[in-house]
PDB file of N, CA and C in Angstrom:
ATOM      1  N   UNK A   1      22.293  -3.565  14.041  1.00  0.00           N
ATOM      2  CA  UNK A   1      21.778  -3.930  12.746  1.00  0.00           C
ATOM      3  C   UNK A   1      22.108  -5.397  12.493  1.00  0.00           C
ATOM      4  N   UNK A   2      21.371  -5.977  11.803  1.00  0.00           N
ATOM      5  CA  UNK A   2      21.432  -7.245  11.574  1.00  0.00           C
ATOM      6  C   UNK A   2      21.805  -7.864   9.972  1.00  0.00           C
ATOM      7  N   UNK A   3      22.607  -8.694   9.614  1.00  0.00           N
ATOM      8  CA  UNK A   3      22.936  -9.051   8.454  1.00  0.00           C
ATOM      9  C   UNK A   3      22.280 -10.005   8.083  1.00  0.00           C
ATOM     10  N   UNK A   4      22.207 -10.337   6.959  1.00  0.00           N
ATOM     11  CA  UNK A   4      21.544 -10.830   6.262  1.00  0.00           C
ATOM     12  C   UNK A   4      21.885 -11.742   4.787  1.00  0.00           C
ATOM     13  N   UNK A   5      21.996 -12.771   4.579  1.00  0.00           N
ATOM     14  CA  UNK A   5      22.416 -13.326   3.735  1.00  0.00           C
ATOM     15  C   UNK A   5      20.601 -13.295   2.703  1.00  0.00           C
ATOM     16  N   UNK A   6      21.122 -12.600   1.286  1.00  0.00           N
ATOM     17  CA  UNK A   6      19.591 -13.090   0.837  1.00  0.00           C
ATOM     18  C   UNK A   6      20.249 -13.679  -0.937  1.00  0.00           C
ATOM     19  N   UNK A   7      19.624 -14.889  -1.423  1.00  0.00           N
ATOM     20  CA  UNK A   7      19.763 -15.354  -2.834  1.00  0.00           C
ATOM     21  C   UNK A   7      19.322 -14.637  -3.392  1.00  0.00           C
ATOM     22  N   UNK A   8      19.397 -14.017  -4.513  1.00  0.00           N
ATOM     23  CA  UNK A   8      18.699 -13.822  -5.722  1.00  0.00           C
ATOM     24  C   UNK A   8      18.997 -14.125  -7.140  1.00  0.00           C
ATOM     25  N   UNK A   9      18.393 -14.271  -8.049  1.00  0.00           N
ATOM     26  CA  UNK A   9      18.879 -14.053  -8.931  1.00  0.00           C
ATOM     27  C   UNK A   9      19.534 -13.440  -9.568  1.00  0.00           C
ATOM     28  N   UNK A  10      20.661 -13.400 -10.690  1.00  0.00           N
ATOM     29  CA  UNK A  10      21.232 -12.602 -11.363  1.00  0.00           C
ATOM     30  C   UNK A  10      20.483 -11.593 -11.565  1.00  0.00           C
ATOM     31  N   UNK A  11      19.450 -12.249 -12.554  1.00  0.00           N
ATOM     32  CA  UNK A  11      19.031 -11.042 -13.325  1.00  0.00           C
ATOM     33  C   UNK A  11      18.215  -9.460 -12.246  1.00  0.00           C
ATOM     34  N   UNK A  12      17.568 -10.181 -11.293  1.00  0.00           N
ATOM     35  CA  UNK A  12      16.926  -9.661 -10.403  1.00  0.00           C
ATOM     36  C   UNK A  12      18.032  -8.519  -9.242  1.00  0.00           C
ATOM     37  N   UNK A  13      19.264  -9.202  -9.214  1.00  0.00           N
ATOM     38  CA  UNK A  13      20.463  -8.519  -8.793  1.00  0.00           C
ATOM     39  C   UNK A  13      21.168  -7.330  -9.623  1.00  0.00           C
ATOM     40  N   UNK A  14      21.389  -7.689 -10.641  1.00  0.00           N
ATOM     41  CA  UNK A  14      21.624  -6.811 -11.718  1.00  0.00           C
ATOM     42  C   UNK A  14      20.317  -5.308 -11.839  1.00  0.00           C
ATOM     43  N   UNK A  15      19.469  -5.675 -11.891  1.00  0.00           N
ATOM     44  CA  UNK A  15      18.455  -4.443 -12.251  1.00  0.00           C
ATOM     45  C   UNK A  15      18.017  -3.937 -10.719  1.00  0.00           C
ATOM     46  N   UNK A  16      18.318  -4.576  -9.491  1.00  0.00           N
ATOM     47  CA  UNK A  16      18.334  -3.734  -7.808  1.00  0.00           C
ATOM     48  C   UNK A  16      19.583  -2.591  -8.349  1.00  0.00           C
ATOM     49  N   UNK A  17      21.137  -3.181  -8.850  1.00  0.00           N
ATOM     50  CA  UNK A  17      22.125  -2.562  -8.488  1.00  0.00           C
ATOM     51  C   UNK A  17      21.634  -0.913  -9.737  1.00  0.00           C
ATOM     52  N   UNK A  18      21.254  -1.712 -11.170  1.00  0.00           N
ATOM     53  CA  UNK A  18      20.516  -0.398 -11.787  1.00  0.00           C
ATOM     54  C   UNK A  18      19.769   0.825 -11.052  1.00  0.00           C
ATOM     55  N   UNK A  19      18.819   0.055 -10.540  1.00  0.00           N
ATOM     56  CA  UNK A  19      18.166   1.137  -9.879  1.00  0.00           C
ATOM     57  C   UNK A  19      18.480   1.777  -8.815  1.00  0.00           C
ATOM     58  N   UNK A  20      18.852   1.430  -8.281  1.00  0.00           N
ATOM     59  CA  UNK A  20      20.180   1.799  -6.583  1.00  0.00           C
ATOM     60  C   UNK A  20      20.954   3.330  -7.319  1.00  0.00           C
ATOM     61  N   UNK A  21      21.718   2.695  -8.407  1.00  0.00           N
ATOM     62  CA  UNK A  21      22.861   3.725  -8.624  1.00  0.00           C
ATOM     63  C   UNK A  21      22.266   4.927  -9.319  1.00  0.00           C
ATOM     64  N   UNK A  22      20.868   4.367 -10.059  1.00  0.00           N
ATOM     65  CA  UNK A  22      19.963   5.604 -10.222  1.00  0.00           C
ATOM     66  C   UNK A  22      19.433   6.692  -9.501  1.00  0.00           C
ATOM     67  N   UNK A  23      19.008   5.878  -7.883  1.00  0.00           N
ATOM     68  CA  UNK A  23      18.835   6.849  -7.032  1.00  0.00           C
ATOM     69  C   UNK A  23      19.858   7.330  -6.074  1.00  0.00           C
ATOM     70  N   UNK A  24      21.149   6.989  -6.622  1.00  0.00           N
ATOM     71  CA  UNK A  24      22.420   7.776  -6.061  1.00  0.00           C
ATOM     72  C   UNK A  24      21.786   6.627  -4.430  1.00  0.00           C
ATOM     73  N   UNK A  25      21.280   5.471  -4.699  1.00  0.00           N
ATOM     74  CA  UNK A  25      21.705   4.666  -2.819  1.00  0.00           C
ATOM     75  C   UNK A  25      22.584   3.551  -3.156  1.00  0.00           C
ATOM     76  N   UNK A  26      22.919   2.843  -2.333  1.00  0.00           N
ATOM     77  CA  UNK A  26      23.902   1.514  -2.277  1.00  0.00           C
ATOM     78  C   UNK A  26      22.269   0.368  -2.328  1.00  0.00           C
ATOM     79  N   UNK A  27      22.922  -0.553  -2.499  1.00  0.00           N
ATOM     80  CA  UNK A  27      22.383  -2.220  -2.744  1.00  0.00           C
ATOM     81  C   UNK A  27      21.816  -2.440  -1.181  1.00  0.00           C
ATOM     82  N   UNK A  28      22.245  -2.269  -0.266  1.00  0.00           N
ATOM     83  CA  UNK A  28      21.679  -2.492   0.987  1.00  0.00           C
ATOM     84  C   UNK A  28      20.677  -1.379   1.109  1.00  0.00           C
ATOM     85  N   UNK A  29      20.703  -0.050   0.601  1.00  0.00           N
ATOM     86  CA  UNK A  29      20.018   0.726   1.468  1.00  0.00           C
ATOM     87  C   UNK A  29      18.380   0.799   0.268  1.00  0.00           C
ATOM     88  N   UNK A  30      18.833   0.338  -1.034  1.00  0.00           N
ATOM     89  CA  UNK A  30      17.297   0.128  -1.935  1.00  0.00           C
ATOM     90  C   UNK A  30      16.425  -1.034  -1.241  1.00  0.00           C
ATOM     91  N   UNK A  31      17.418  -2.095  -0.518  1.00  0.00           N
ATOM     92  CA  UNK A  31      16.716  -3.703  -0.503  1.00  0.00           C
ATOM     93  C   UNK A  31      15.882  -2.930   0.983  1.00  0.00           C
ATOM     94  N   UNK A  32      16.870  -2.614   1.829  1.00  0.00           N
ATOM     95  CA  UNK A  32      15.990  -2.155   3.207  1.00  0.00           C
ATOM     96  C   UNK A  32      14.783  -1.351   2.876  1.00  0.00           C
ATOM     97  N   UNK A  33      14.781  -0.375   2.288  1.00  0.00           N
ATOM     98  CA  UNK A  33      13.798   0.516   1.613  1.00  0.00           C
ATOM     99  C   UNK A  33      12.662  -0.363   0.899  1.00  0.00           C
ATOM    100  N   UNK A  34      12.630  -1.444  -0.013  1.00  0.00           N
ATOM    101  CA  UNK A  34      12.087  -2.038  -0.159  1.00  0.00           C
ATOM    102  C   UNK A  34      11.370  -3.136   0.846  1.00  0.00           C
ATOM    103  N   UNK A  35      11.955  -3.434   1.566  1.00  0.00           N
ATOM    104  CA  UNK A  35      11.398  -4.395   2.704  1.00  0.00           C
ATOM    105  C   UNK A  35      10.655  -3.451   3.525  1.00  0.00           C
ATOM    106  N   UNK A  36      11.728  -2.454   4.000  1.00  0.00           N
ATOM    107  CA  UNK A  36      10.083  -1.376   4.628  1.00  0.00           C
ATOM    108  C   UNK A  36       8.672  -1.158   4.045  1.00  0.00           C
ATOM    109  N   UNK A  37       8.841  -0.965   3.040  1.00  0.00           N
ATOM    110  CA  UNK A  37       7.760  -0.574   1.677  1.00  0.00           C
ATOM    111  C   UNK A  37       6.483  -1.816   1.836  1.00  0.00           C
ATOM    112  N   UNK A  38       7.828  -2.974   1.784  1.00  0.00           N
ATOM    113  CA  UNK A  38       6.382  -4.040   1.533  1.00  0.00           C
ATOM    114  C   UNK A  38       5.758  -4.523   3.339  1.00  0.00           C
ATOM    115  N   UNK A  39       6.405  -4.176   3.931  1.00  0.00           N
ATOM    116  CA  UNK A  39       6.181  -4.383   5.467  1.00  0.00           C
ATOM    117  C   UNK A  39       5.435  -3.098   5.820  1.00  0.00           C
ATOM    118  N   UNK A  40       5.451  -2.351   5.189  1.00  0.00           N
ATOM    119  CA  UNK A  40       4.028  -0.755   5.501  1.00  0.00           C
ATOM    120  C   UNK A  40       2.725  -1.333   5.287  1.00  0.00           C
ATOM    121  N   UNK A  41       3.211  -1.838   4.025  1.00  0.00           N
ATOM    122  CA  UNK A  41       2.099  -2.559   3.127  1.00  0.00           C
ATOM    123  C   UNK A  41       1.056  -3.104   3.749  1.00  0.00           C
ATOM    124  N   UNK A  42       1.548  -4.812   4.375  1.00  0.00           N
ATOM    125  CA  UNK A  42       1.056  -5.991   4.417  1.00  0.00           C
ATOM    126  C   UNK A  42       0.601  -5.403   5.929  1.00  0.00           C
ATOM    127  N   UNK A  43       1.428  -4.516   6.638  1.00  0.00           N
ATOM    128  CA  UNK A  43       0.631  -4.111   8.196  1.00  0.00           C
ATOM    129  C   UNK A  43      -0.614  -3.460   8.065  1.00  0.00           C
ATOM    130  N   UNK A  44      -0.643  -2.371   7.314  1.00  0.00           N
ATOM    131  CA  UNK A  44      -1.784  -1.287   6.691  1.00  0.00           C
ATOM    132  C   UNK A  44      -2.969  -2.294   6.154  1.00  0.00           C
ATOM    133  N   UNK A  45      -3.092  -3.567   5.106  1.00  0.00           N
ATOM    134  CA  UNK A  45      -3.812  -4.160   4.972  1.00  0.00           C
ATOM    135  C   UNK A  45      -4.484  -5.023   6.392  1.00  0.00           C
ATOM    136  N   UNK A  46      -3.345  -5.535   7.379  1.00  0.00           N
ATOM    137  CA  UNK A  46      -3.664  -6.238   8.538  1.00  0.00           C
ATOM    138  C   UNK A  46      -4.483  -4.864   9.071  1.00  0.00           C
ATOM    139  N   UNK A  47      -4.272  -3.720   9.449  1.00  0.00           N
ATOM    140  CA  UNK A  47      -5.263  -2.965  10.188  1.00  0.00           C
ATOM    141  C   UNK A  47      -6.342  -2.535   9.600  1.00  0.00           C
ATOM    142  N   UNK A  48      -6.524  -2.186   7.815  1.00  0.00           N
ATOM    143  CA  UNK A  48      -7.511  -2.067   7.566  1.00  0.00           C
ATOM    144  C   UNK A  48      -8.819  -3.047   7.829  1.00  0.00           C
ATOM    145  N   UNK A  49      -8.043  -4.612   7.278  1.00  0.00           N
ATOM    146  CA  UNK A  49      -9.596  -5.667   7.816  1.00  0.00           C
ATOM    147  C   UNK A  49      -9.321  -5.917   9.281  1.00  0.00           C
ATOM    148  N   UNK A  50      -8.949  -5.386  10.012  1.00  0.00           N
ATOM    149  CA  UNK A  50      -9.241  -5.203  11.219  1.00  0.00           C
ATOM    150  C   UNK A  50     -10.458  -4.638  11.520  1.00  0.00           C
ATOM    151  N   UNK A  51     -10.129  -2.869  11.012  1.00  0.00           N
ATOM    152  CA  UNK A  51     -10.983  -1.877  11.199  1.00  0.00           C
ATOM    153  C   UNK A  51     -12.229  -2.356  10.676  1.00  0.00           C
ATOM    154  N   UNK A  52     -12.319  -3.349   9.707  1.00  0.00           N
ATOM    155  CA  UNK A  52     -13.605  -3.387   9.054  1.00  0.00           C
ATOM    156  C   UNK A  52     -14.326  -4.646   9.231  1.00  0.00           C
ATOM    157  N   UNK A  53     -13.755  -5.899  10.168  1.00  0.00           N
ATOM    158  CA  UNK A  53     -14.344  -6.257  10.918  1.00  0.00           C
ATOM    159  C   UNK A  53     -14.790  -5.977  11.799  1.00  0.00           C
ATOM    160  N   UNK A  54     -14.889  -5.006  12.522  1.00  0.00           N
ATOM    161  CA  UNK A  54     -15.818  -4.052  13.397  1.00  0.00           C
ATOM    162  C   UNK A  54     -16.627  -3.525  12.818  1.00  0.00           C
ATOM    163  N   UNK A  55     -17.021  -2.914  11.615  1.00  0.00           N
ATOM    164  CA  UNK A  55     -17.812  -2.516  10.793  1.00  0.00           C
ATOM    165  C   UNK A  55     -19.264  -3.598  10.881  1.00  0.00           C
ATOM    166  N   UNK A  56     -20.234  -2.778  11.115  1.00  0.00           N
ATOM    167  CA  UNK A  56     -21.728  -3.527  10.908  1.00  0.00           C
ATOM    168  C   UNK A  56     -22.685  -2.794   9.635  1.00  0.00           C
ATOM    169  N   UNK A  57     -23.481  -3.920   9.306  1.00  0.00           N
ATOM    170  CA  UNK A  57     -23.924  -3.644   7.937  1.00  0.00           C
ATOM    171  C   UNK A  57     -25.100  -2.655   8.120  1.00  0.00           C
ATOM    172  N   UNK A  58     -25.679  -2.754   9.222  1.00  0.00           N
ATOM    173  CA  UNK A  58     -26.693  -2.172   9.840  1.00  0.00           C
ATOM    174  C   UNK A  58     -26.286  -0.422   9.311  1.00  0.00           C
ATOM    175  N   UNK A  59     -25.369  -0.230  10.311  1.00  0.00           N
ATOM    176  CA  UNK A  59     -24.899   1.285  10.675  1.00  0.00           C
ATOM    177  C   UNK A  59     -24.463   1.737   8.979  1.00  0.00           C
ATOM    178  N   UNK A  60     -23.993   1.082   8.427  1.00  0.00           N
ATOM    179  CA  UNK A  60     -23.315   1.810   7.060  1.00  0.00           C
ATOM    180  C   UNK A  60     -24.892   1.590   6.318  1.00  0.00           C
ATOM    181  N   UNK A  61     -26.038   0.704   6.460  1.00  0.00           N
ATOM    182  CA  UNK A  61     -27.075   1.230   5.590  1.00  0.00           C
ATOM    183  C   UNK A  61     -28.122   2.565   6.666  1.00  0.00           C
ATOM    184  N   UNK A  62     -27.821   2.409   7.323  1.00  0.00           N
ATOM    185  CA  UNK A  62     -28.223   3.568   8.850  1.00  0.00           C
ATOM    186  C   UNK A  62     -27.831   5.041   7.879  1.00  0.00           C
ATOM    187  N   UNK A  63     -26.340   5.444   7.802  1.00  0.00           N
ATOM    188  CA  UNK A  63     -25.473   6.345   7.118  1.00  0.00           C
ATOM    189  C   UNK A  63     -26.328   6.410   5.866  1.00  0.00           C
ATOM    190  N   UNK A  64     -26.348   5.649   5.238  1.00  0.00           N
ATOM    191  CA  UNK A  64     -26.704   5.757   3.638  1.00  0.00           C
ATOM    192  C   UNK A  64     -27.809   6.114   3.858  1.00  0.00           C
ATOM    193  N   UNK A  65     -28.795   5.614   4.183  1.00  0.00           N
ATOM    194  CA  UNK A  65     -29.846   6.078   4.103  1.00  0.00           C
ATOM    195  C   UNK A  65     -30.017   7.714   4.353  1.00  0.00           C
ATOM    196  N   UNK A  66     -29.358   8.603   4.982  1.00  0.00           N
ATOM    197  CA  UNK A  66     -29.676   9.433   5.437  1.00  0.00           C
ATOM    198  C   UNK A  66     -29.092  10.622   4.975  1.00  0.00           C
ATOM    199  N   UNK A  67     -28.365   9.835   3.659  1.00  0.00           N
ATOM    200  CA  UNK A  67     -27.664  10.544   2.649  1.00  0.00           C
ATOM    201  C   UNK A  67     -28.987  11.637   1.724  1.00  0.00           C
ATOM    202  N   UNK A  68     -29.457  12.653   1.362  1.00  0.00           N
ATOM    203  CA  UNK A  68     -30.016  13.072   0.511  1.00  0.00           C
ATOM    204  C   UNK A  68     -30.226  12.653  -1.060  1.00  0.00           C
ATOM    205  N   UNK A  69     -31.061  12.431  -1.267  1.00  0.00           N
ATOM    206  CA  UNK A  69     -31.670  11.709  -2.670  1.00  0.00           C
ATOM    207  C   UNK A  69     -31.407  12.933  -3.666  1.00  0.00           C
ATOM    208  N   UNK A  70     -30.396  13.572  -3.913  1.00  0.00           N
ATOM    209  CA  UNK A  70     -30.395  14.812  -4.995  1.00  0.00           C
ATOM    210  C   UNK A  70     -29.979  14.231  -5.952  1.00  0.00           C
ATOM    211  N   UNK A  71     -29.921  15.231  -6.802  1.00  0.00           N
ATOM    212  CA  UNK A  71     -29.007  15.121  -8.647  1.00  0.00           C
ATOM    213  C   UNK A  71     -27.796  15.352  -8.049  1.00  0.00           C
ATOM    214  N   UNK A  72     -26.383  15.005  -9.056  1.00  0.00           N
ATOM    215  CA  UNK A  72     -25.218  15.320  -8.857  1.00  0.00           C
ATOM    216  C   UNK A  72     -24.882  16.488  -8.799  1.00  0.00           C
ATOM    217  N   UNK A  73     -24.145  17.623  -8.221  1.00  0.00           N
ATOM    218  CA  UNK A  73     -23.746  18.324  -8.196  1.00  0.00           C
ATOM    219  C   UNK A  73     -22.981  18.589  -9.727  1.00  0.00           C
ATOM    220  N   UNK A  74     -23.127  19.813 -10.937  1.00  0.00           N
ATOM    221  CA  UNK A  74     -22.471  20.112 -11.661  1.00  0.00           C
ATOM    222  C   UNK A  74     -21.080  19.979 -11.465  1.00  0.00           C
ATOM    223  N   UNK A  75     -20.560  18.620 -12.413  1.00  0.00           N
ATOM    224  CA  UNK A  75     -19.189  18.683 -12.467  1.00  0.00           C
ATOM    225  C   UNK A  75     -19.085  17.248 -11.951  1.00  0.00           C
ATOM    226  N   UNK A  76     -19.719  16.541 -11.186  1.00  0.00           N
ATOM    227  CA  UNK A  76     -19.841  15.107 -10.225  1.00  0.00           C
ATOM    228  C   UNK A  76     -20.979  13.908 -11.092  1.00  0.00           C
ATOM    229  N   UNK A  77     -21.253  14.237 -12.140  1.00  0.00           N
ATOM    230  CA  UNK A  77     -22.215  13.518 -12.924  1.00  0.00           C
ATOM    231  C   UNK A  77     -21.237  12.024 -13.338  1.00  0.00           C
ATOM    232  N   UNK A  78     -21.993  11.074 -13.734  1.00  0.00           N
ATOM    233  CA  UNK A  78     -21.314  10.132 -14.103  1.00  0.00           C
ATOM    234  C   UNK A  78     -21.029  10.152 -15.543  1.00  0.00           C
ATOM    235  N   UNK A  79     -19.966   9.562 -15.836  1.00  0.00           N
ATOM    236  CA  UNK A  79     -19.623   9.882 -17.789  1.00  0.00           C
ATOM    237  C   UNK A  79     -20.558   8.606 -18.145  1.00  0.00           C
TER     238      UNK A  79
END
Protein backbone atom coordinates (compact mmCIF):
# COMPACT_ATOMS: atom_id res chain seq x y z
CA UNK A 1 0.00 0.00 0.00
CA UNK A 2 1.10 3.28 -0.69
CA UNK A 3 0.98 6.55 1.44
CA UNK A 4 0.00 9.45 0.68
CA UNK A 5 0.36 12.90 1.83
CA UNK A 6 -2.98 14.87 0.66
CA UNK A 7 -3.83 18.96 1.75
CA UNK A 8 -7.09 19.80 2.45
CA UNK A 9 -8.87 22.07 3.90
CA UNK A 10 -10.11 22.37 7.35
CA UNK A 11 -13.37 22.68 6.68
CA UNK A 12 -13.41 19.91 4.00
CA UNK A 13 -11.35 17.69 6.69
CA UNK A 14 -13.65 18.23 9.39
CA UNK A 15 -16.97 17.08 7.50
CA UNK A 16 -14.68 13.65 5.72
CA UNK A 17 -13.95 12.88 9.60
CA UNK A 18 -18.12 13.57 10.18
CA UNK A 19 -19.01 11.37 7.75
CA UNK A 20 -16.36 8.53 8.29
CA UNK A 21 -17.48 8.20 11.98
CA UNK A 22 -21.05 8.09 10.65
CA UNK A 23 -20.36 5.16 8.66
CA UNK A 24 -18.55 3.52 11.61
CA UNK A 25 -14.99 3.78 8.79
CA UNK A 26 -11.66 5.60 9.62
CA UNK A 27 -10.44 8.83 7.50
CA UNK A 28 -8.28 6.65 5.25
CA UNK A 29 -10.75 4.07 4.47
CA UNK A 30 -13.85 6.99 3.38
CA UNK A 31 -10.92 8.97 1.25
CA UNK A 32 -9.89 5.44 -0.53
CA UNK A 33 -13.58 4.67 -1.04
CA UNK A 34 -13.99 7.90 -2.46
CA UNK A 35 -11.11 7.84 -4.89
CA UNK A 36 -12.38 4.43 -6.03
CA UNK A 37 -15.85 5.97 -6.59
CA UNK A 38 -14.52 8.78 -8.65
CA UNK A 39 -11.95 6.47 -10.57
CA UNK A 40 -15.18 3.92 -11.48
CA UNK A 41 -16.52 7.00 -12.64
CA UNK A 42 -14.15 8.81 -15.01
CA UNK A 43 -13.13 4.96 -16.46
CA UNK A 44 -16.97 4.04 -17.16
CA UNK A 45 -17.30 7.50 -18.97
CA UNK A 46 -13.74 6.70 -20.90
CA UNK A 47 -15.47 3.31 -22.10
CA UNK A 48 -18.76 4.55 -22.70
CA UNK A 49 -17.45 7.27 -25.58
CA UNK A 50 -15.43 4.65 -26.58
CA UNK A 51 -18.31 2.33 -27.19
CA UNK A 52 -20.02 5.09 -28.96
CA UNK A 53 -17.48 6.08 -31.16
CA UNK A 54 -17.99 2.93 -32.89
CA UNK A 55 -21.53 3.66 -33.11
CA UNK A 56 -22.77 4.69 -36.82
CA UNK A 57 -25.64 6.92 -37.51
CA UNK A 58 -26.70 4.81 -40.31
CA UNK A 59 -27.39 1.51 -38.18
CA UNK A 60 -29.19 3.35 -35.15
CA UNK A 61 -31.61 5.08 -37.94
CA UNK A 62 -31.54 1.29 -39.68
CA UNK A 63 -32.96 0.10 -35.83
CA UNK A 64 -35.39 2.94 -35.59
CA UNK A 65 -36.83 2.66 -38.42
CA UNK A 66 -37.95 -0.74 -37.93
CA UNK A 67 -39.38 0.08 -34.72
CA UNK A 68 -43.40 -0.21 -35.18
CA UNK A 69 -45.38 3.05 -35.64
CA UNK A 70 -48.09 2.14 -32.73
CA UNK A 71 -49.88 4.18 -29.90
CA UNK A 72 -48.27 3.84 -26.48
CA UNK A 73 -48.95 1.03 -24.67
CA UNK A 74 -51.58 1.85 -21.63
CA UNK A 75 -49.60 3.17 -18.83
CA UNK A 76 -46.36 4.43 -21.30
CA UNK A 77 -48.25 7.60 -22.65
CA UNK A 78 -46.50 10.83 -22.28
CA UNK A 79 -47.82 13.29 -19.33
Amino acid sequence: MTALTVRLPNSVHQKIKELAARDDISVNQFIASAAAEKMASVMTLDYLKSEASKGKRSDFEHYLNIVPDAPAQEGDERV
